[in-house]
Each structure stands twice: as C-alpha cells, then as structure tokens.
Protein backbone atom coordinates (compact mmCIF):
# COMPACT_ATOMS: atom_id res chain seq x y z
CA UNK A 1 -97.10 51.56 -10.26
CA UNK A 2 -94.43 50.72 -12.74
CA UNK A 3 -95.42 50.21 -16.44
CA UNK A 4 -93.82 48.16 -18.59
CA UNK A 5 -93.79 47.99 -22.47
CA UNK A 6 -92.52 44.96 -24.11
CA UNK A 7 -89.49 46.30 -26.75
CA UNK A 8 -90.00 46.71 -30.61
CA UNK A 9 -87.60 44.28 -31.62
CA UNK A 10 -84.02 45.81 -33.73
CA UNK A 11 -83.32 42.28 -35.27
CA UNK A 12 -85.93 39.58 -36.70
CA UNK A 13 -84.90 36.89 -38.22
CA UNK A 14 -86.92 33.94 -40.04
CA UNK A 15 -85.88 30.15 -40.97
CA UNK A 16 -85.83 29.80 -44.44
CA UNK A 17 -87.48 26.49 -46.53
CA UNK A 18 -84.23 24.58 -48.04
CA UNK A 19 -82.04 27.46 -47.41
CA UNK A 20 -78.94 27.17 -49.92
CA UNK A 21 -76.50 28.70 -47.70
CA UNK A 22 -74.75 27.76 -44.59
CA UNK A 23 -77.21 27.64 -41.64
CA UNK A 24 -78.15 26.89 -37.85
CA UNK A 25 -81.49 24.83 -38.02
CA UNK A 26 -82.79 26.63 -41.25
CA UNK A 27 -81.30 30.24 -39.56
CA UNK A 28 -78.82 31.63 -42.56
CA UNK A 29 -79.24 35.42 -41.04
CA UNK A 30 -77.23 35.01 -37.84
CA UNK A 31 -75.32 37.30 -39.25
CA UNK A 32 -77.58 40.19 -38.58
CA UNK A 33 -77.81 39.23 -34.65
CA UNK A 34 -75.22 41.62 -33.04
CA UNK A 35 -72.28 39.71 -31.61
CA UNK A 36 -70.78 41.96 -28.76
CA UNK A 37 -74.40 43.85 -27.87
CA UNK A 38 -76.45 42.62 -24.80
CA UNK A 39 -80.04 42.20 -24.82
CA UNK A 40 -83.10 39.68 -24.72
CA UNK A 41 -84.51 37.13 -27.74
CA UNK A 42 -87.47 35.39 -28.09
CA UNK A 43 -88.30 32.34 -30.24
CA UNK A 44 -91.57 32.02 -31.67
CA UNK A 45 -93.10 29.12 -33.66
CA UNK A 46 -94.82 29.15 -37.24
CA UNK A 47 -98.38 29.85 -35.36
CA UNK A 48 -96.45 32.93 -33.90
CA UNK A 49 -96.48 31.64 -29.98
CA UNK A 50 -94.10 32.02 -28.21
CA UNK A 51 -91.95 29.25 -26.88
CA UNK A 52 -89.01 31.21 -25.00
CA UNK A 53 -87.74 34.11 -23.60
CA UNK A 54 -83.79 34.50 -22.99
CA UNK A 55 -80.86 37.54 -22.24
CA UNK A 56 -77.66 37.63 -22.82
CA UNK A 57 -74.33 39.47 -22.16
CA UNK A 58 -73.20 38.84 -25.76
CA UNK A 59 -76.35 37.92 -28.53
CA UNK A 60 -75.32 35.72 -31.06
CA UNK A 61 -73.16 33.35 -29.27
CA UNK A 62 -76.01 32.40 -27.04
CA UNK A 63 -78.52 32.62 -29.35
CA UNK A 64 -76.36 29.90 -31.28
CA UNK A 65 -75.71 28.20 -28.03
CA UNK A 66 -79.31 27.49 -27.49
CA UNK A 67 -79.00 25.44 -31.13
CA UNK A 68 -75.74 23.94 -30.67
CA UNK A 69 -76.16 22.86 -26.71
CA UNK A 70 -76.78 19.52 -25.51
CA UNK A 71 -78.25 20.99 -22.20
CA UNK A 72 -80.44 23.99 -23.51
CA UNK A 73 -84.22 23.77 -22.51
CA UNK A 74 -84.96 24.45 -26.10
CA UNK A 75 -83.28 21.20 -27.12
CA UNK A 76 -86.34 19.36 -27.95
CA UNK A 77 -87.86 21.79 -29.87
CA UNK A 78 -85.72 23.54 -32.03
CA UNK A 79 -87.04 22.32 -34.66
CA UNK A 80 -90.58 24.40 -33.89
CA UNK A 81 -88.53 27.55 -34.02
CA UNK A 82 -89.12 29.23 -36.97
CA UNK A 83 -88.78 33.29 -36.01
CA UNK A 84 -86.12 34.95 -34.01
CA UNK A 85 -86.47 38.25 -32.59
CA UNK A 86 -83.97 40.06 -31.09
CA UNK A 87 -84.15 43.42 -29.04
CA UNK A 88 -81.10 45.03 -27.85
CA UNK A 89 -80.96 46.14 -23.64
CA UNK A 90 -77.48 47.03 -22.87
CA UNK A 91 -78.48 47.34 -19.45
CA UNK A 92 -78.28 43.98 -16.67
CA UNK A 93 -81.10 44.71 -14.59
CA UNK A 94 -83.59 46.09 -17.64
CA UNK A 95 -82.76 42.46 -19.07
CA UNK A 96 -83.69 40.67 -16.24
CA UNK A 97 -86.75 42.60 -15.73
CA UNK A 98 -87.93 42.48 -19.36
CA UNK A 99 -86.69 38.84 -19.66
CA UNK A 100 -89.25 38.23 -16.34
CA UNK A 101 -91.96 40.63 -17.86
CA UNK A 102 -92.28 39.06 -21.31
CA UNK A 103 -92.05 35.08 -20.15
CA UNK A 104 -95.06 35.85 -17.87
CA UNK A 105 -97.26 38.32 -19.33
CA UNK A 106 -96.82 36.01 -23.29
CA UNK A 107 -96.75 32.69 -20.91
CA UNK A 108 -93.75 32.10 -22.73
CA UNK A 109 -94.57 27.83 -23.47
CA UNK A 110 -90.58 26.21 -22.50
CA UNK A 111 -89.51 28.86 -19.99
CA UNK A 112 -89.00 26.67 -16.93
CA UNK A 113 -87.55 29.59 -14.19
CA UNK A 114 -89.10 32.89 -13.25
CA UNK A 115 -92.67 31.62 -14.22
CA UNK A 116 -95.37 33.09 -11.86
CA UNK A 117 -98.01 31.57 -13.74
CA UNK A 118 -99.13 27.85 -13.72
C-alpha cells in the first residue's frame, strides 16, 4: 500500500484588510510565490476550508491566472479566498498525484475534475 502525506506548505500567503499596496484581490505577497518553480496551491477560505486544489509548471503565473481569467473555475469565488498556500513539487507525476490526493481526501469544495467523491 502506498502512503501518502499531504506537503507542509514552503509559501503561505494571506489577503490583507485595505491593503495599501498594489494587489491581486487583497493578495500584496505574490511576490513570495516562486515564479519559475513547479508545484501545487491550494486556496482556502476565512473558515479555513478548502475550496481548490491546483499544479502548475510555473507558480505564480497561474496562481495569478486563476484571479485574472475569465474562464477559471474559481471565477465566482475569488472573492472567498482569503489564504494561499503554496508547496513546491518539481516533479510532474508527484503533482498530479498530490494534486488528486489532496482534492479528494480535503473534498476540496470547487474542484470539478479528478473528484472520486460525490
């Protein structure tokens, strides 16, 4: 049997009340989110549940993307976001499978795809 840990996360980030500097959605650390590293981020909301799971090649660009995008399933909700965390998996396949791993075993609430659970 294969066991699975979910990662300690390398980069949190939180949205910040009236921030005074230039921000995405409240989000002034971006920043801190590597750019060119590969891994998986989750967004949680201010009662700390989780709304999604996501990987990416390169971070920050599609963390932004997922603010920015007319077509991201977050779209509807980013204002709910209010905590970023960010754990870096330079590996592909240890993406997908911790991407897969955390949406179902934290029922991750606007993941739409690899959802086992109903």
């Amino acid at each position: 049997m294969i066991n699975i840990t979910i990662p300690t996360p390398d980069v949190t980030i939180e949205k910040q009340i009236s921030p005074e500097l230039s921000n995405i959605y409240g989000f002034t650390d971006f920043h801190l989110i590597p750019r060119d590293k590969g891994g998986i981020f989750m967004f949680y909301n201010k009662s700390k549940e989780l709304l999604f799971v996501g990987k990416a090649r390169k971070l920050r660009p599609r963390i932004k993307k997922h603010f920015e995008d007319s077509v991201s399933p977050m779209k509807p909700h980013r204002d709910e976001v209010t905590t970023i965390e960010v754990c870096i998996i330079e590996e592909p396949v240890d993406r997908e499978i911790y991407e897969t791993y955390i949406v179902n075993k934290l029922r991750a609430k606007h993941n739409v795809d690899k959802v086992f659970f109903k």
